[in-house]
PDB file of N, CA and C in Angstrom:
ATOM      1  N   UNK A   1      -2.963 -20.845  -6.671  1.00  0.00           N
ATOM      2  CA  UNK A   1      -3.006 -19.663  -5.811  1.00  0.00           C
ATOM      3  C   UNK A   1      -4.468 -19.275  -5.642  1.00  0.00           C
ATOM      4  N   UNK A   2      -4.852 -19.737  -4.742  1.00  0.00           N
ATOM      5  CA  UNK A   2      -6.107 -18.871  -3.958  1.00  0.00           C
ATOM      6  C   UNK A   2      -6.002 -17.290  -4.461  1.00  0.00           C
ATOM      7  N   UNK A   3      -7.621 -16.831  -4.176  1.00  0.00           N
ATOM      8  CA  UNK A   3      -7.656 -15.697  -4.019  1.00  0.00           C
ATOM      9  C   UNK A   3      -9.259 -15.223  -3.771  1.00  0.00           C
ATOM     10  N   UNK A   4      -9.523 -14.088  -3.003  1.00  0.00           N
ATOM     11  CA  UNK A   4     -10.659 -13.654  -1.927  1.00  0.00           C
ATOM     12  C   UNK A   4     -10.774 -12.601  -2.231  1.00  0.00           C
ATOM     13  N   UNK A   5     -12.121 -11.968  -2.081  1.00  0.00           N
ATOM     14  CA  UNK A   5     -12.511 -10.498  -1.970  1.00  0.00           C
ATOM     15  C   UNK A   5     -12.838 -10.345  -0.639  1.00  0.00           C
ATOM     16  N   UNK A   6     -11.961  -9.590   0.320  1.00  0.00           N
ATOM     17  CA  UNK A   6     -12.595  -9.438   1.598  1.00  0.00           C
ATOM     18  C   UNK A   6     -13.039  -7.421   1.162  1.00  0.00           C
ATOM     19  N   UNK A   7     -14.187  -7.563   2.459  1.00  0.00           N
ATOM     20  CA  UNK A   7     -14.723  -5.902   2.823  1.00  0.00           C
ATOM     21  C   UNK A   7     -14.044  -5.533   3.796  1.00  0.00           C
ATOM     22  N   UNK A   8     -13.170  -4.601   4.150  1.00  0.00           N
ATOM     23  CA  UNK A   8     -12.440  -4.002   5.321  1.00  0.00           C
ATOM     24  C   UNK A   8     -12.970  -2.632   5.442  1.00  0.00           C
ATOM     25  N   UNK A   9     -13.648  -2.001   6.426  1.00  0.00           N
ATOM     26  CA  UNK A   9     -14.391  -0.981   6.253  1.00  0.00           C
ATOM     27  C   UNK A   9     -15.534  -0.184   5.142  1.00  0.00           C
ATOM     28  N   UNK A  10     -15.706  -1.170   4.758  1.00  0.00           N
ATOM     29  CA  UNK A  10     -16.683  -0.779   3.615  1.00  0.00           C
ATOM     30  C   UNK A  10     -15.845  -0.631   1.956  1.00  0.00           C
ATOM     31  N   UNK A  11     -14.721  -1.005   2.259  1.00  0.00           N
ATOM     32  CA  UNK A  11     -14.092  -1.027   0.687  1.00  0.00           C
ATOM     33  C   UNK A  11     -13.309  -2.732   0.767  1.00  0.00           C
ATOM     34  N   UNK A  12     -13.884  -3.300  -0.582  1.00  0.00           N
ATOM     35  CA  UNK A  12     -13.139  -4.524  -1.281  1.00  0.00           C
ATOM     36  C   UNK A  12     -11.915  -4.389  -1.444  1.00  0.00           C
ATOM     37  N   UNK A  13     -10.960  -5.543  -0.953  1.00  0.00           N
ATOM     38  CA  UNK A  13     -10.072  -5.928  -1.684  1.00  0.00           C
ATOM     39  C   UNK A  13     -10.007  -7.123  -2.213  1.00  0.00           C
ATOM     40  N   UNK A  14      -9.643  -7.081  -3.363  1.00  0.00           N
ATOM     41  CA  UNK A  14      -8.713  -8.537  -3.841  1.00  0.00           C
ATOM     42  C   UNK A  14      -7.753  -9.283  -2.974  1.00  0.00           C
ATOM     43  N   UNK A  15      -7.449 -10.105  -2.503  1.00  0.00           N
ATOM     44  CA  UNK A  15      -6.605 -10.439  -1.946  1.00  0.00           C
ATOM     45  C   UNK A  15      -6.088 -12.049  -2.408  1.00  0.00           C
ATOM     46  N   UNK A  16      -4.501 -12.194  -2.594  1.00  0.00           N
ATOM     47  CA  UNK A  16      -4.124 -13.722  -3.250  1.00  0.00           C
ATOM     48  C   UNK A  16      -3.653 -14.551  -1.819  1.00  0.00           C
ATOM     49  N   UNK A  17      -3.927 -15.524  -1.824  1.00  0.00           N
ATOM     50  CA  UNK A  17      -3.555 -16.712  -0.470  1.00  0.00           C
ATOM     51  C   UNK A  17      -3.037 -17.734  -1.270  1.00  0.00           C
ATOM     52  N   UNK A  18      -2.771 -18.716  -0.406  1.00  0.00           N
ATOM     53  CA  UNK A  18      -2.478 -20.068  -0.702  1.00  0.00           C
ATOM     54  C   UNK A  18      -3.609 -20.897  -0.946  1.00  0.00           C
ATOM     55  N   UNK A  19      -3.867 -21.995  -1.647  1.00  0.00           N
ATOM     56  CA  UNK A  19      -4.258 -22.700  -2.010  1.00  0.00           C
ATOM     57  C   UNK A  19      -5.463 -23.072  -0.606  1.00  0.00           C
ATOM     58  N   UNK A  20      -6.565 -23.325   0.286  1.00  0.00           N
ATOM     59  CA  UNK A  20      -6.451 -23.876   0.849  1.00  0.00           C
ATOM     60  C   UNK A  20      -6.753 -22.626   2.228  1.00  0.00           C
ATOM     61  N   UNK A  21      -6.225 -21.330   2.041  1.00  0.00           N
ATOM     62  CA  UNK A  21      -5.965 -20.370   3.257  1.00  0.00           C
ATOM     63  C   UNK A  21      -7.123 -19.496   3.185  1.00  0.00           C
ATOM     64  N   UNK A  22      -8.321 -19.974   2.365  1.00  0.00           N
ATOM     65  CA  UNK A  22      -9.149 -18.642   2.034  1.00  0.00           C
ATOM     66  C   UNK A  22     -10.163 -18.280   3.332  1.00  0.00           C
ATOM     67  N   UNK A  23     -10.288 -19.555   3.919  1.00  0.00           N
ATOM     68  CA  UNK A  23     -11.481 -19.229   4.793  1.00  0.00           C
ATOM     69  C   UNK A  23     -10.719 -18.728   5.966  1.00  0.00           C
ATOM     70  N   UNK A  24      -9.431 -19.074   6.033  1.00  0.00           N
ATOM     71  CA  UNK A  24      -8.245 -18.315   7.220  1.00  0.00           C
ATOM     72  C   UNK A  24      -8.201 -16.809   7.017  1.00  0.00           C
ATOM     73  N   UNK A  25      -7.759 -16.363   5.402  1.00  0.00           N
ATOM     74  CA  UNK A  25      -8.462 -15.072   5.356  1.00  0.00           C
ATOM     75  C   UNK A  25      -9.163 -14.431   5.458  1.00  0.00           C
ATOM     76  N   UNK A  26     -10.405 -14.467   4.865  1.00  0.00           N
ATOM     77  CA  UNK A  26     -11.346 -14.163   5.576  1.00  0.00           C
ATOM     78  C   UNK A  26     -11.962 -13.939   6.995  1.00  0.00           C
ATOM     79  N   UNK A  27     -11.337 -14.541   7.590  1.00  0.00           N
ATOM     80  CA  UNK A  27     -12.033 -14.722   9.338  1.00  0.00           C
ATOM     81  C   UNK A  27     -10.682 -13.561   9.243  1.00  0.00           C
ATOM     82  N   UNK A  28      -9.326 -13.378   8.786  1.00  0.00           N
ATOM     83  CA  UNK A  28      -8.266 -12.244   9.676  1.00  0.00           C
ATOM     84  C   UNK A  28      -9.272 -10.894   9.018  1.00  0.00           C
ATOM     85  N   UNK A  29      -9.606 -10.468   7.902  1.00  0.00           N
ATOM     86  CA  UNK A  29     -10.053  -9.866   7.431  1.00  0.00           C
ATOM     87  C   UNK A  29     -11.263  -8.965   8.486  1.00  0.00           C
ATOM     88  N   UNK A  30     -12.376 -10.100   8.678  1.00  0.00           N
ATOM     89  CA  UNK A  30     -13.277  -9.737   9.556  1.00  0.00           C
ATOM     90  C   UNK A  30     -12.794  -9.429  11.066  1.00  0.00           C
ATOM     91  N   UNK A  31     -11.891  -9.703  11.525  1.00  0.00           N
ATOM     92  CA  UNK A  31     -10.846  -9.246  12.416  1.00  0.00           C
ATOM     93  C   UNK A  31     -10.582  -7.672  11.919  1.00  0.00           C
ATOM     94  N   UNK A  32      -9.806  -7.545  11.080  1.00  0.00           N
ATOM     95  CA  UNK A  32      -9.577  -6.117  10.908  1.00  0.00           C
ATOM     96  C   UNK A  32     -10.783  -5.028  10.990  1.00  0.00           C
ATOM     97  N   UNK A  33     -11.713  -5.418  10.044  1.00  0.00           N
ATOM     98  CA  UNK A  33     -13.102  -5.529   9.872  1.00  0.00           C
ATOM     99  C   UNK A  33     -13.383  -4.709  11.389  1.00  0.00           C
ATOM    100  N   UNK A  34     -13.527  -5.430  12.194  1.00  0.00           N
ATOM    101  CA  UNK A  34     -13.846  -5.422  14.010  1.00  0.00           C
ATOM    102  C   UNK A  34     -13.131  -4.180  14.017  1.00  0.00           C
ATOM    103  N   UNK A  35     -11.990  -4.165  14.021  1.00  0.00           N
ATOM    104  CA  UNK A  35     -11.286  -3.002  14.615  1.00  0.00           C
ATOM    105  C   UNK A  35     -11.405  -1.810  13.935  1.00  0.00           C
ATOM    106  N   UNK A  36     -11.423  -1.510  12.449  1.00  0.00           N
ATOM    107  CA  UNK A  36     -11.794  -0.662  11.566  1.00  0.00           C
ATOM    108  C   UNK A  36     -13.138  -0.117  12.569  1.00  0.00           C
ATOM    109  N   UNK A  37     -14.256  -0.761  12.400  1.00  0.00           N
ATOM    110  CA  UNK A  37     -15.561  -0.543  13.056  1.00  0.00           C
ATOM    111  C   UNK A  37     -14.939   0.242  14.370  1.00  0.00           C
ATOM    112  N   UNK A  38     -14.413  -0.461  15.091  1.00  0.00           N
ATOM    113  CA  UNK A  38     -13.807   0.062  16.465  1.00  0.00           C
ATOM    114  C   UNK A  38     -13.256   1.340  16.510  1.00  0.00           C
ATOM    115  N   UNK A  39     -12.466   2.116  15.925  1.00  0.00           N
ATOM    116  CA  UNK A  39     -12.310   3.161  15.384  1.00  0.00           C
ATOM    117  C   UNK A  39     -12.828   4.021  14.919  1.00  0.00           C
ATOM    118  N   UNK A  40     -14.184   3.693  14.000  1.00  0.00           N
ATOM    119  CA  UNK A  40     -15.203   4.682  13.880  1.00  0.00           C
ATOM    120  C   UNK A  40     -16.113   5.076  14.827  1.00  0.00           C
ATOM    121  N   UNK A  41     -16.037   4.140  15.683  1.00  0.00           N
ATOM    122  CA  UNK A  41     -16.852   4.546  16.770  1.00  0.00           C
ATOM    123  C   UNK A  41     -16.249   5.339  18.007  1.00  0.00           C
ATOM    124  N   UNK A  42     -14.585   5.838  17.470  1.00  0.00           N
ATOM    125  CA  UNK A  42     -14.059   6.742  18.337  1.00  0.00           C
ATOM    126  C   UNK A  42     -14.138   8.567  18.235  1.00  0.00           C
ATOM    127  N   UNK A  43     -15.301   8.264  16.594  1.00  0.00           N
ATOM    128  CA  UNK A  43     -15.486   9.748  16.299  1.00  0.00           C
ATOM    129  C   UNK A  43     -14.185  10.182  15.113  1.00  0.00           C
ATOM    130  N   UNK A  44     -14.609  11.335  14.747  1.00  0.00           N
ATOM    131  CA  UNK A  44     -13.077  11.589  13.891  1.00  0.00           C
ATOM    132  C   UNK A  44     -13.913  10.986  12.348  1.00  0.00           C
ATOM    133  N   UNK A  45     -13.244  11.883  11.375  1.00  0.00           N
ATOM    134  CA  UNK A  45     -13.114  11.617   9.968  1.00  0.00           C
ATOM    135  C   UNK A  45     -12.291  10.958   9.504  1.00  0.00           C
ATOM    136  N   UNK A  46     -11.934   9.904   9.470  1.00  0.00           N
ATOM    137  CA  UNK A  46     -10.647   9.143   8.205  1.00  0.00           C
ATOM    138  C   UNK A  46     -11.082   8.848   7.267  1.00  0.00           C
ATOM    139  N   UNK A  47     -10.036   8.548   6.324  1.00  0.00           N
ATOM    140  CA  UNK A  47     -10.062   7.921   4.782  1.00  0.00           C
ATOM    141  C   UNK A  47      -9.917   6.774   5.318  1.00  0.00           C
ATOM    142  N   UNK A  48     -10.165   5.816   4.098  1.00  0.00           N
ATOM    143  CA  UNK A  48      -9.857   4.705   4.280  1.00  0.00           C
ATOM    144  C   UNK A  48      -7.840   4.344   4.754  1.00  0.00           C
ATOM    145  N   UNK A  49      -7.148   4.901   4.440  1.00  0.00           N
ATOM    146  CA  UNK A  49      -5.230   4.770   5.058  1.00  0.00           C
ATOM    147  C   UNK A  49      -5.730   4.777   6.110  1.00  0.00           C
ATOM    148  N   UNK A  50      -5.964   5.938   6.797  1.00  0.00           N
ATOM    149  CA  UNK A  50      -5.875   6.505   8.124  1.00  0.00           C
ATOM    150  C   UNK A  50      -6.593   5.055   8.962  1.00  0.00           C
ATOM    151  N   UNK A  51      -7.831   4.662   8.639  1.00  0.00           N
ATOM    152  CA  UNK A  51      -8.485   4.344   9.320  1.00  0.00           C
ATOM    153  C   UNK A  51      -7.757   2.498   9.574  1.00  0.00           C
ATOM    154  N   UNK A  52      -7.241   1.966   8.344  1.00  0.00           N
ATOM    155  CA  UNK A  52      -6.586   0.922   8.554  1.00  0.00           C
ATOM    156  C   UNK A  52      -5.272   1.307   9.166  1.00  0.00           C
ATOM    157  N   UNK A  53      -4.681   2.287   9.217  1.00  0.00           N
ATOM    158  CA  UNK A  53      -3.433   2.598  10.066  1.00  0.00           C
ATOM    159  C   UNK A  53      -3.757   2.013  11.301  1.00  0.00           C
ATOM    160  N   UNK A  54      -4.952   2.962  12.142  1.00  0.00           N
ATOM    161  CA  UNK A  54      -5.032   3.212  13.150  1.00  0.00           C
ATOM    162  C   UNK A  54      -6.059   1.714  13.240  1.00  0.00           C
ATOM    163  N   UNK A  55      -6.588   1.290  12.814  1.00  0.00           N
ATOM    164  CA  UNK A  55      -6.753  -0.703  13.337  1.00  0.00           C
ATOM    165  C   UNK A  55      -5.657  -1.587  12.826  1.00  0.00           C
ATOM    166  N   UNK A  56      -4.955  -1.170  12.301  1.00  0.00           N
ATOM    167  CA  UNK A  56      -3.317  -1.994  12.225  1.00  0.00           C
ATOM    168  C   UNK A  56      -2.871  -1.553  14.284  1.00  0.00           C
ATOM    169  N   UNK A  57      -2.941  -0.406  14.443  1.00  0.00           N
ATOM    170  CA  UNK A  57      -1.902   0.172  15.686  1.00  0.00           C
ATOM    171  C   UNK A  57      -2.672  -0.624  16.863  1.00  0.00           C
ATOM    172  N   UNK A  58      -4.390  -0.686  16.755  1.00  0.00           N
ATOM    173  CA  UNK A  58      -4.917  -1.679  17.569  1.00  0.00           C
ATOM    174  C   UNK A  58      -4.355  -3.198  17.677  1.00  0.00           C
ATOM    175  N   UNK A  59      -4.259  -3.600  16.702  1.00  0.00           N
ATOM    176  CA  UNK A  59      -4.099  -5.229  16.388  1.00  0.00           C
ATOM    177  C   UNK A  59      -2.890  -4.959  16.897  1.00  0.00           C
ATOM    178  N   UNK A  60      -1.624  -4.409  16.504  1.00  0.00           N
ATOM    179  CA  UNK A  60      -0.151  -4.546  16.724  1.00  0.00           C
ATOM    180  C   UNK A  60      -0.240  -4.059  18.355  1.00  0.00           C
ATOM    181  N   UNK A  61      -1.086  -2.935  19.352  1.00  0.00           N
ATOM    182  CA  UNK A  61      -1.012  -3.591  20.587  1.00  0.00           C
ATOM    183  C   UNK A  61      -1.184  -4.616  21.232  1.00  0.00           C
ATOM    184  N   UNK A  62      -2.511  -5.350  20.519  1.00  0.00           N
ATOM    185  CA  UNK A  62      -2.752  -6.151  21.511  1.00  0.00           C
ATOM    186  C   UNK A  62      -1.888  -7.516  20.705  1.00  0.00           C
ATOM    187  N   UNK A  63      -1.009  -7.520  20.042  1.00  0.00           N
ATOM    188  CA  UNK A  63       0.086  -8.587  19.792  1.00  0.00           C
ATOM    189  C   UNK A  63       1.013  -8.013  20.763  1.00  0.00           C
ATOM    190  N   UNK A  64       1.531  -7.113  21.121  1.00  0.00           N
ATOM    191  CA  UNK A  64       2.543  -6.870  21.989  1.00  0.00           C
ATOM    192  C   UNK A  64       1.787  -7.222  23.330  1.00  0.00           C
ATOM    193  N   UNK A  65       0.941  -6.883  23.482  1.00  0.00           N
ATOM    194  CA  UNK A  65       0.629  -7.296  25.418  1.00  0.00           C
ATOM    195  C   UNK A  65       0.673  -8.813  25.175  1.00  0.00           C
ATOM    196  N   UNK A  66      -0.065  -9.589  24.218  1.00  0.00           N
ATOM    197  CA  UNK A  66      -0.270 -10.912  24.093  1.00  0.00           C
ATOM    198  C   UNK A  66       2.027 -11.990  23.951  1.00  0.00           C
ATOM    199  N   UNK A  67       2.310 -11.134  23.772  1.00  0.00           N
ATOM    200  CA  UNK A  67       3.937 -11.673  23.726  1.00  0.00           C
ATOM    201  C   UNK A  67       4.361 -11.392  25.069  1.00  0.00           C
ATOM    202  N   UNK A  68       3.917 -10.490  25.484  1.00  0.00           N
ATOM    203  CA  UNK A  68       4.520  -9.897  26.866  1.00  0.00           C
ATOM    204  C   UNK A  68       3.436 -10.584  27.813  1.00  0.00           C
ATOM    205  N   UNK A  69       2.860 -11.341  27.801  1.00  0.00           N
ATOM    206  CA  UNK A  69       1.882 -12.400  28.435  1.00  0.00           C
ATOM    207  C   UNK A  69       2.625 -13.933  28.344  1.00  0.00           C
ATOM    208  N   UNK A  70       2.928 -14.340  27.373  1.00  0.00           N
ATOM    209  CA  UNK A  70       3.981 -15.620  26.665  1.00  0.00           C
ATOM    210  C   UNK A  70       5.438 -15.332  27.020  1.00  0.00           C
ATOM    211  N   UNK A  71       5.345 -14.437  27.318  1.00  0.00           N
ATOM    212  CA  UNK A  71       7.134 -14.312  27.857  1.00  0.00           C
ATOM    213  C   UNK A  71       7.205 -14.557  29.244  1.00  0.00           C
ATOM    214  N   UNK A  72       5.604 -13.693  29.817  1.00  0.00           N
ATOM    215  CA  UNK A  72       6.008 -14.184  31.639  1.00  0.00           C
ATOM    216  C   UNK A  72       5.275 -14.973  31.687  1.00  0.00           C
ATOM    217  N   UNK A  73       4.883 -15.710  30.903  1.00  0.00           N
ATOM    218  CA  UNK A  73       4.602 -17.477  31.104  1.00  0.00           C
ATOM    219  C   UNK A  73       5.870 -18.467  31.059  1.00  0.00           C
ATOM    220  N   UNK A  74       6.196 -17.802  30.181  1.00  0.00           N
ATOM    221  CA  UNK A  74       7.716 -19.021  30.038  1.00  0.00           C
ATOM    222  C   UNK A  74       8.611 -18.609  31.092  1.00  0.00           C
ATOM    223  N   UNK A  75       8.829 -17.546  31.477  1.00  0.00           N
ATOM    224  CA  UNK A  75       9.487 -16.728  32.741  1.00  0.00           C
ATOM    225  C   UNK A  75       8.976 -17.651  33.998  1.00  0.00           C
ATOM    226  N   UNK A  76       8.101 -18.175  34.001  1.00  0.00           N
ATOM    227  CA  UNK A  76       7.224 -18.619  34.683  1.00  0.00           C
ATOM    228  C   UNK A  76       6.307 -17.235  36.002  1.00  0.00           C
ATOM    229  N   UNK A  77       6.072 -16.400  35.366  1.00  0.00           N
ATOM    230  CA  UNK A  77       6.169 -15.787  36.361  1.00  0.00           C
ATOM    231  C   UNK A  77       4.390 -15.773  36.440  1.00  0.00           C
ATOM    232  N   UNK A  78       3.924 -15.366  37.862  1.00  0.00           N
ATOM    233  CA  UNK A  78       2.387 -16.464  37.817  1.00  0.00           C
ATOM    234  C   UNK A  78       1.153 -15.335  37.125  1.00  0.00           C
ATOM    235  N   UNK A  79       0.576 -16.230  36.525  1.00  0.00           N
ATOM    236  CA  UNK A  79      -0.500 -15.378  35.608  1.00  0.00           C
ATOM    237  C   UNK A  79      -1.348 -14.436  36.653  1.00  0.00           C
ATOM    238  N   UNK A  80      -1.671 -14.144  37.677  1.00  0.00           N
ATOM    239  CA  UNK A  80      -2.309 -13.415  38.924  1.00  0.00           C
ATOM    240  C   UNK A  80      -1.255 -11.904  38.382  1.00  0.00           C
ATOM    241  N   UNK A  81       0.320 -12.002  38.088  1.00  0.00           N
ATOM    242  CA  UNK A  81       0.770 -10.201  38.038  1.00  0.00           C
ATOM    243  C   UNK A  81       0.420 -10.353  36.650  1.00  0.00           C
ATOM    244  N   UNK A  82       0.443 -11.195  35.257  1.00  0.00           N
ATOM    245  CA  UNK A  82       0.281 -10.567  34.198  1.00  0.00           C
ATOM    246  C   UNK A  82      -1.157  -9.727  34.181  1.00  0.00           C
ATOM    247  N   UNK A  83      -0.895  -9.063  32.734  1.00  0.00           N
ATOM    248  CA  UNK A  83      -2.249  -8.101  32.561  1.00  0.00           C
ATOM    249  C   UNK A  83      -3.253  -9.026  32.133  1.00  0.00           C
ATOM    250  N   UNK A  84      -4.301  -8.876  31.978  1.00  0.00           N
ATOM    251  CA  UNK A  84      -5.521  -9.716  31.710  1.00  0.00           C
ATOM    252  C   UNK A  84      -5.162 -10.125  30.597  1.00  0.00           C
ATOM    253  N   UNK A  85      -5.867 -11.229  29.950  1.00  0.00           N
ATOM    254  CA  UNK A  85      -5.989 -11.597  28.623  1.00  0.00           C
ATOM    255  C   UNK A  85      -6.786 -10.742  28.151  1.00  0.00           C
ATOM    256  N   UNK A  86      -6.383 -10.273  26.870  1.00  0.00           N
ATOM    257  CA  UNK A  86      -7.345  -9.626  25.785  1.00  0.00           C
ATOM    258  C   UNK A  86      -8.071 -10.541  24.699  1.00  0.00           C
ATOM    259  N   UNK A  87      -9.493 -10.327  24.943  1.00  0.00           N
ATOM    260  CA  UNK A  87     -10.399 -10.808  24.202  1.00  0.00           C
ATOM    261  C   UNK A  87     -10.237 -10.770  22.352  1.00  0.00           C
ATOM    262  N   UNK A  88     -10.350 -11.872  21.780  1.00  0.00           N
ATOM    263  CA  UNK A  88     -10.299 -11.719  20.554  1.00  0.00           C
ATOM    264  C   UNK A  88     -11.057 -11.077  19.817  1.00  0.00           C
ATOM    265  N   UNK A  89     -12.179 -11.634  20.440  1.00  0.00           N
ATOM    266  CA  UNK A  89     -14.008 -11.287  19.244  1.00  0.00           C
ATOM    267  C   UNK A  89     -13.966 -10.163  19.127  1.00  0.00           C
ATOM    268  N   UNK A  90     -14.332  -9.289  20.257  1.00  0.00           N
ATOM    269  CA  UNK A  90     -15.474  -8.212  20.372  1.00  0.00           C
ATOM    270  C   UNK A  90     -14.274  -6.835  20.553  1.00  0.00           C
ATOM    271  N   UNK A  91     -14.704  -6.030  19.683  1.00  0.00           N
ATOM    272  CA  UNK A  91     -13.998  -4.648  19.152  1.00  0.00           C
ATOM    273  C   UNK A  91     -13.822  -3.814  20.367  1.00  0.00           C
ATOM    274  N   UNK A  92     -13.118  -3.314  21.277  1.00  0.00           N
ATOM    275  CA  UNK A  92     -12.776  -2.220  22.158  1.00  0.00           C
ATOM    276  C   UNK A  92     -13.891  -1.522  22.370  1.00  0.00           C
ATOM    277  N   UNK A  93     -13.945  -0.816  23.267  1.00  0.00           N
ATOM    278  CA  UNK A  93     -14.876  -0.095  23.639  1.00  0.00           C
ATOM    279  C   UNK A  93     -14.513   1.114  23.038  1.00  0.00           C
ATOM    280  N   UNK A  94     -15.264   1.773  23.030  1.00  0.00           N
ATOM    281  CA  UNK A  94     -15.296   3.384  22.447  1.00  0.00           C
ATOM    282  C   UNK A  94     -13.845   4.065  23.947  1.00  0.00           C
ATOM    283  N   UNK A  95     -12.981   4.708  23.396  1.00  0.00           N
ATOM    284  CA  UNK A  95     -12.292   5.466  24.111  1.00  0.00           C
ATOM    285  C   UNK A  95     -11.724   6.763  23.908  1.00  0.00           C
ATOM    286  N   UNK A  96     -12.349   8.248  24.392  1.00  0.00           N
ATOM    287  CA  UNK A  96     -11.976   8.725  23.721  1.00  0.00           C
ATOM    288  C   UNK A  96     -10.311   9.598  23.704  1.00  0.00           C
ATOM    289  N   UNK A  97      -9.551   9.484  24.894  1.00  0.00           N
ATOM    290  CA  UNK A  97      -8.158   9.615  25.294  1.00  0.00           C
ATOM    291  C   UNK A  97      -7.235   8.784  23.975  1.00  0.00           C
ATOM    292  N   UNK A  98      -7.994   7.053  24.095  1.00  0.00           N
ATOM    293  CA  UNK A  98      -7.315   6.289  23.017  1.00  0.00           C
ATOM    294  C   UNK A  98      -7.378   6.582  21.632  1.00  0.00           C
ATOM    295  N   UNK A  99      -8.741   7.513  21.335  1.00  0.00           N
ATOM    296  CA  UNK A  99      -8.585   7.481  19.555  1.00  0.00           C
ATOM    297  C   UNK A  99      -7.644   9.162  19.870  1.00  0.00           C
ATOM    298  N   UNK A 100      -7.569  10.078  20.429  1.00  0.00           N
ATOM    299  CA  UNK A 100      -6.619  10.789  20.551  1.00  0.00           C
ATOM    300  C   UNK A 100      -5.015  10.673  20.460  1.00  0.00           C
ATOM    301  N   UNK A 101      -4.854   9.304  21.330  1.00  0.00           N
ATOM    302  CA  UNK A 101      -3.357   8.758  21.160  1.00  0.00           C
ATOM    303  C   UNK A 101      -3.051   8.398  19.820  1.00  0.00           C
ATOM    304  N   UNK A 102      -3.913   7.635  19.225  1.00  0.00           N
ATOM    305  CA  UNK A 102      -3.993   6.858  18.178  1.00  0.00           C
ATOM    306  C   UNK A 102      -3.838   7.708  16.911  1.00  0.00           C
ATOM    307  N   UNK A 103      -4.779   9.142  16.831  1.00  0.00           N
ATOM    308  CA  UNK A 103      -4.653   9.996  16.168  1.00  0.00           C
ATOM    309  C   UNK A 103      -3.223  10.719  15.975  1.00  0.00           C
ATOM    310  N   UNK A 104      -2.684  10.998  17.540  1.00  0.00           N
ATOM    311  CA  UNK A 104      -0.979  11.201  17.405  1.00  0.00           C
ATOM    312  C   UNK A 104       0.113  10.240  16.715  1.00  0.00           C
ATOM    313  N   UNK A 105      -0.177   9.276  16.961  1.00  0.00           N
ATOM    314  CA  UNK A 105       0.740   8.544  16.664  1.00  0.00           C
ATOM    315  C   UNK A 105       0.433   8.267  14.830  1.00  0.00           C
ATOM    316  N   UNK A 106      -0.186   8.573  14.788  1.00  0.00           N
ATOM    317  CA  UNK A 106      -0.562   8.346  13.389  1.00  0.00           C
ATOM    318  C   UNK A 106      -0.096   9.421  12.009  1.00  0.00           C
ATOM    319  N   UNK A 107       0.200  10.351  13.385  1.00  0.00           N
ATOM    320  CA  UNK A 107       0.688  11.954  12.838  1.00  0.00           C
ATOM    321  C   UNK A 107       1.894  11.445  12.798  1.00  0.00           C
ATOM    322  N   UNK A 108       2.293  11.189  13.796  1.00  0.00           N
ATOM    323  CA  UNK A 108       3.874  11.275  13.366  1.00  0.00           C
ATOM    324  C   UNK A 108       4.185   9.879  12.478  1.00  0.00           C
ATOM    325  N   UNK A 109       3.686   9.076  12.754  1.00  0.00           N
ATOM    326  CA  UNK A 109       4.148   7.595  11.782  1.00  0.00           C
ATOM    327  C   UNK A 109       4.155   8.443  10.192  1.00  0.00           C
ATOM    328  N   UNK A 110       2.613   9.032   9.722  1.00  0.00           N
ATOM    329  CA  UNK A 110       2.442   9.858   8.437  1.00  0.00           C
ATOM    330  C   UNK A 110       3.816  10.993   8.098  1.00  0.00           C
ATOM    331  N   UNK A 111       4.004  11.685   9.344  1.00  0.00           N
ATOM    332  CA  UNK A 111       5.555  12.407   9.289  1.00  0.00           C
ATOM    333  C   UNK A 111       6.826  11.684   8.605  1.00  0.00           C
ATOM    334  N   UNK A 112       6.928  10.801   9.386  1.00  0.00           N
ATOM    335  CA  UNK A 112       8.301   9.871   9.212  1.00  0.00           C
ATOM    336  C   UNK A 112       7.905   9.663   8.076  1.00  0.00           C
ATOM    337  N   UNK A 113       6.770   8.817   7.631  1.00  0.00           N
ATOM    338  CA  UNK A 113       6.800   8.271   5.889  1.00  0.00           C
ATOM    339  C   UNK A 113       7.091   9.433   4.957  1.00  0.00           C
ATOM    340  N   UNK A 114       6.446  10.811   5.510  1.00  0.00           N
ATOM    341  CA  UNK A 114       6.579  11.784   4.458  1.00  0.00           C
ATOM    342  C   UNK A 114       8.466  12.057   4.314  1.00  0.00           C
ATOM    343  N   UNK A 115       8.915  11.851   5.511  1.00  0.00           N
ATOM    344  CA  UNK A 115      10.277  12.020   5.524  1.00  0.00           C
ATOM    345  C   UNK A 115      11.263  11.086   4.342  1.00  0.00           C
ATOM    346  N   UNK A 116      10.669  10.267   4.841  1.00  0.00           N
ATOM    347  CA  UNK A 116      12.031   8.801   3.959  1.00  0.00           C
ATOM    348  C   UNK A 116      11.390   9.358   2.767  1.00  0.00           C
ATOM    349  N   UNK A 117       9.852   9.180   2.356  1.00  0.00           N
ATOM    350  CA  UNK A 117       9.783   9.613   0.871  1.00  0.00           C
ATOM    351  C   UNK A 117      10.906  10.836   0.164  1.00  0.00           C
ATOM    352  N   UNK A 118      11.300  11.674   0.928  1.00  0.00           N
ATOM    353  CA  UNK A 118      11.905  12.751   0.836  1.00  0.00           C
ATOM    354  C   UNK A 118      13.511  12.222   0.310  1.00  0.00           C
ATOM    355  N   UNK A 119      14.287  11.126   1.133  1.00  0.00           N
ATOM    356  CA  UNK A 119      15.088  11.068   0.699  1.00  0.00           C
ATOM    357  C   UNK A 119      15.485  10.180   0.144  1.00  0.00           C
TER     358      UNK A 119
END
């Protein structure tokens, strides 16, 4: 069993892989990495939760547009109506409507968890 110290916003983790997967980790890591960064540059105070919440909610959009791109490919339907491809590398632009959304949704996701904890 592999295992890595990646930096995700300025705090280490330990992390265990497979044999073999470390340098794969690392590069997803510095991915998160990107988006963490991306987020601070939307303004706003987070902790470290908050701030991987809200570059988890980045990454998990642009997996949903990227499926909904692969679906009207196989649909065949012609790449001219899908939405653009989204770039891997380079972190979002500063938005500030989006770290607002992002901030909501983060409220209520934190709601719901406080909820189930409840019962």
């Amino acid at each position: 069993m592999g295992q890595v110290t990646v930096r995700v916003g300025g705090y280490s983790h330990p992390v265990s892989c497979e044999d073999g997967q470390e340098a794969h980790l690392i590069a997803l890591a510095a991915e998160v990495d990107r988006r963490v960064a991306s987020v601070k540059t939307m303004g706003g105070s987070y902790g470290e939760p908050r701030l991987l919440l809200l570059a988890a909610l980045l990454l998990a959009d642009e997996v949903h547009d990227l499926k909904v791109e692969v679906a009207q490919a196989r649909a065949g339907i012609p790449a001219s109506t899908s939405p653009a491809p989204v770039a891997a590398a380079p972190a979002p632009a500063a938005d500030p409507m989006l770290a607002e959304r992002l901030a909501r949704v983060a409220e209520r996701i934190e709601g719901i968890a406080t909820d189930l904890g409840k019962g």
